[in-house]
C-alpha atoms as a PDB file:
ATOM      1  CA  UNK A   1       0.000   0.000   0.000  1.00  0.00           C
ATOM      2  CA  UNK A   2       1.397   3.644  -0.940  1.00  0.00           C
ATOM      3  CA  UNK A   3       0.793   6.323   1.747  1.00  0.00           C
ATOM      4  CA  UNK A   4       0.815  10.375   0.832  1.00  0.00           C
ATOM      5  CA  UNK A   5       1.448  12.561   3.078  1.00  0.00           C
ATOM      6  CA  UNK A   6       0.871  16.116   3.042  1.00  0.00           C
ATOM      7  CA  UNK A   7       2.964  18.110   5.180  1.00  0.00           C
ATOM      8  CA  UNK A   8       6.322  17.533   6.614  1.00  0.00           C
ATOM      9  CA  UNK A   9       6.344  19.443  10.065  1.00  0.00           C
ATOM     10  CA  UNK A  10       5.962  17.386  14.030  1.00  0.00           C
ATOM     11  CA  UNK A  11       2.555  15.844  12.853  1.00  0.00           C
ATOM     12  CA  UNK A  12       3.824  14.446   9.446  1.00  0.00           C
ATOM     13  CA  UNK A  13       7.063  13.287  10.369  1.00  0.00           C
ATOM     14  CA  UNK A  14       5.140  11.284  13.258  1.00  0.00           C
ATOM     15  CA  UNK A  15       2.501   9.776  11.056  1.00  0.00           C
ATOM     16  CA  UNK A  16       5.818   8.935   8.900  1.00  0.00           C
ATOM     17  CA  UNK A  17       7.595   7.419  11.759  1.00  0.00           C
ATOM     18  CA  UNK A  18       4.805   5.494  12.493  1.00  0.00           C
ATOM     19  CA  UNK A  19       4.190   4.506   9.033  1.00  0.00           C
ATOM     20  CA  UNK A  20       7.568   2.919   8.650  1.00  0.00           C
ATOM     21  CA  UNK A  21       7.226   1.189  12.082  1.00  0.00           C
ATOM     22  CA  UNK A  22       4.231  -0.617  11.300  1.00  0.00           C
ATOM     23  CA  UNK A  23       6.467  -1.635   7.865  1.00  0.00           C
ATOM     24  CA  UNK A  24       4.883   0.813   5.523  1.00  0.00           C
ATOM     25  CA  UNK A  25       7.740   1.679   3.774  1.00  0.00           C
ATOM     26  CA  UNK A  26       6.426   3.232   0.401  1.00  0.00           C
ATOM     27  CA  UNK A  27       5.461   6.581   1.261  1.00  0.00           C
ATOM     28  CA  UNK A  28       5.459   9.897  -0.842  1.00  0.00           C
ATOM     29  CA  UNK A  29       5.245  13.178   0.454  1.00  0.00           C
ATOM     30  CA  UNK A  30       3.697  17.076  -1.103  1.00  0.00           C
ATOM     31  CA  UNK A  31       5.112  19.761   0.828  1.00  0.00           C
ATOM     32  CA  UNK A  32       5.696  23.306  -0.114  1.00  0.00           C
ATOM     33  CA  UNK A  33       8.577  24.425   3.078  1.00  0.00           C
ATOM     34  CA  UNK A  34      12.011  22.793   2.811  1.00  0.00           C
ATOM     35  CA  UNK A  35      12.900  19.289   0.667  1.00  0.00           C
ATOM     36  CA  UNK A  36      14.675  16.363   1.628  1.00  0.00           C
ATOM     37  CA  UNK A  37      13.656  14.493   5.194  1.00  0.00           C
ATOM     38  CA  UNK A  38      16.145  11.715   6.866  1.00  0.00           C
ATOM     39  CA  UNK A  39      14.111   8.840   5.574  1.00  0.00           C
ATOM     40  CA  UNK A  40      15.195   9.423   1.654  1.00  0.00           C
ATOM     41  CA  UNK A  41      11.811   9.247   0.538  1.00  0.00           C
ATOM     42  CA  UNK A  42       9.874  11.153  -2.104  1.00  0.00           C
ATOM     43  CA  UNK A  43       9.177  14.232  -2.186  1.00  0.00           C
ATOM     44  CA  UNK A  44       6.868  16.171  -4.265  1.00  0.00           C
ATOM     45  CA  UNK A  45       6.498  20.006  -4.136  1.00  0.00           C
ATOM     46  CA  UNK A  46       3.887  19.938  -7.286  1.00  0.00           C
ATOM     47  CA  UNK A  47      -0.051  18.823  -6.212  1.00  0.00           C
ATOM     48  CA  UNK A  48      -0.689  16.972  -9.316  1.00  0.00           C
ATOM     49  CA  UNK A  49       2.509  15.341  -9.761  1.00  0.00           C
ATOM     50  CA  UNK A  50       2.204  13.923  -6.100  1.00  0.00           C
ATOM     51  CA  UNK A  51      -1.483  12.805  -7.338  1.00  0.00           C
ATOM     52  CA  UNK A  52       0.068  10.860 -10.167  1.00  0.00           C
ATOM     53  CA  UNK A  53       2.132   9.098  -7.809  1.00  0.00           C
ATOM     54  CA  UNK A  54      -1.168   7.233  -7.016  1.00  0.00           C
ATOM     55  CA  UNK A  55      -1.116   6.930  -3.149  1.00  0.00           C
ATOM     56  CA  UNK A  56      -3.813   4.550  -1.742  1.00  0.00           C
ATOM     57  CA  UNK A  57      -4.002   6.828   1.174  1.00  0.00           C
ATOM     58  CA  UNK A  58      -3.303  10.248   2.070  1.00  0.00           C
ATOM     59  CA  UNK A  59      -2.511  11.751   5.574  1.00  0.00           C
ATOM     60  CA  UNK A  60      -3.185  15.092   5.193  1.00  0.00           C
ATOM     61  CA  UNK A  61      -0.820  16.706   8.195  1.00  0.00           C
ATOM     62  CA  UNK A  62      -0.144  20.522   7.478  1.00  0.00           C
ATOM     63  CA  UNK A  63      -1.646  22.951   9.285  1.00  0.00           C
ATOM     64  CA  UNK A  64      -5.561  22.385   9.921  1.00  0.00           C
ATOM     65  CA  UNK A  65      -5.970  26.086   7.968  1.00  0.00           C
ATOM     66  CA  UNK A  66      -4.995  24.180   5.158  1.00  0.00           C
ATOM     67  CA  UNK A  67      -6.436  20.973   5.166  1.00  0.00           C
ATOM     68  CA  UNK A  68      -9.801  22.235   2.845  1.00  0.00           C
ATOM     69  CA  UNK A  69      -6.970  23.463   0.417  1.00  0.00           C
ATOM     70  CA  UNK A  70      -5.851  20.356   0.043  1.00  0.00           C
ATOM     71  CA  UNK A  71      -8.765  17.704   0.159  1.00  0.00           C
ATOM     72  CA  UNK A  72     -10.529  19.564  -2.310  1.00  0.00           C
ATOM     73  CA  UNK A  73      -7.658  18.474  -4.321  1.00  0.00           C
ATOM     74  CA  UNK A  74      -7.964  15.008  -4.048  1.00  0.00           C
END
């Protein structure tokens, strides 16, 4: 199963951390503050490019502002 995750700040990197505890280890992320994170995975800075990356499930994790943004997206 692929997981996105919007947003890279405490909550996403714990939903990540958890993610690759439970042995979820194909995980893509849309962000649009910083690049790179210390697990080497994908990173996507471009909505529909992170779309077409086809994630079976999507942790949306920015700031809850922005979470309406973002779903509507989807």
């Amino acid at each position: 199963m692929k997981f996105g995750v919007i947003g890279y700040g405490s909550i996403g990197q714990r939903h990540v951390r958890n993610l690759l505890t439970l042995g979820h280890k194909d995980i893509v992320f849309f962000r649009n503050i910083g690049s790179e994170n210390e697990h080497a995975l994908t990173e996507y800075t471009d909505m529909k490019t992170f779309l077409d990356a086809k994630p079976d499930a999507v942790i949306v994790a920015n700031p809850t502002k922005l979470h309406a943004e973002y779903i509507s997206q989807i």
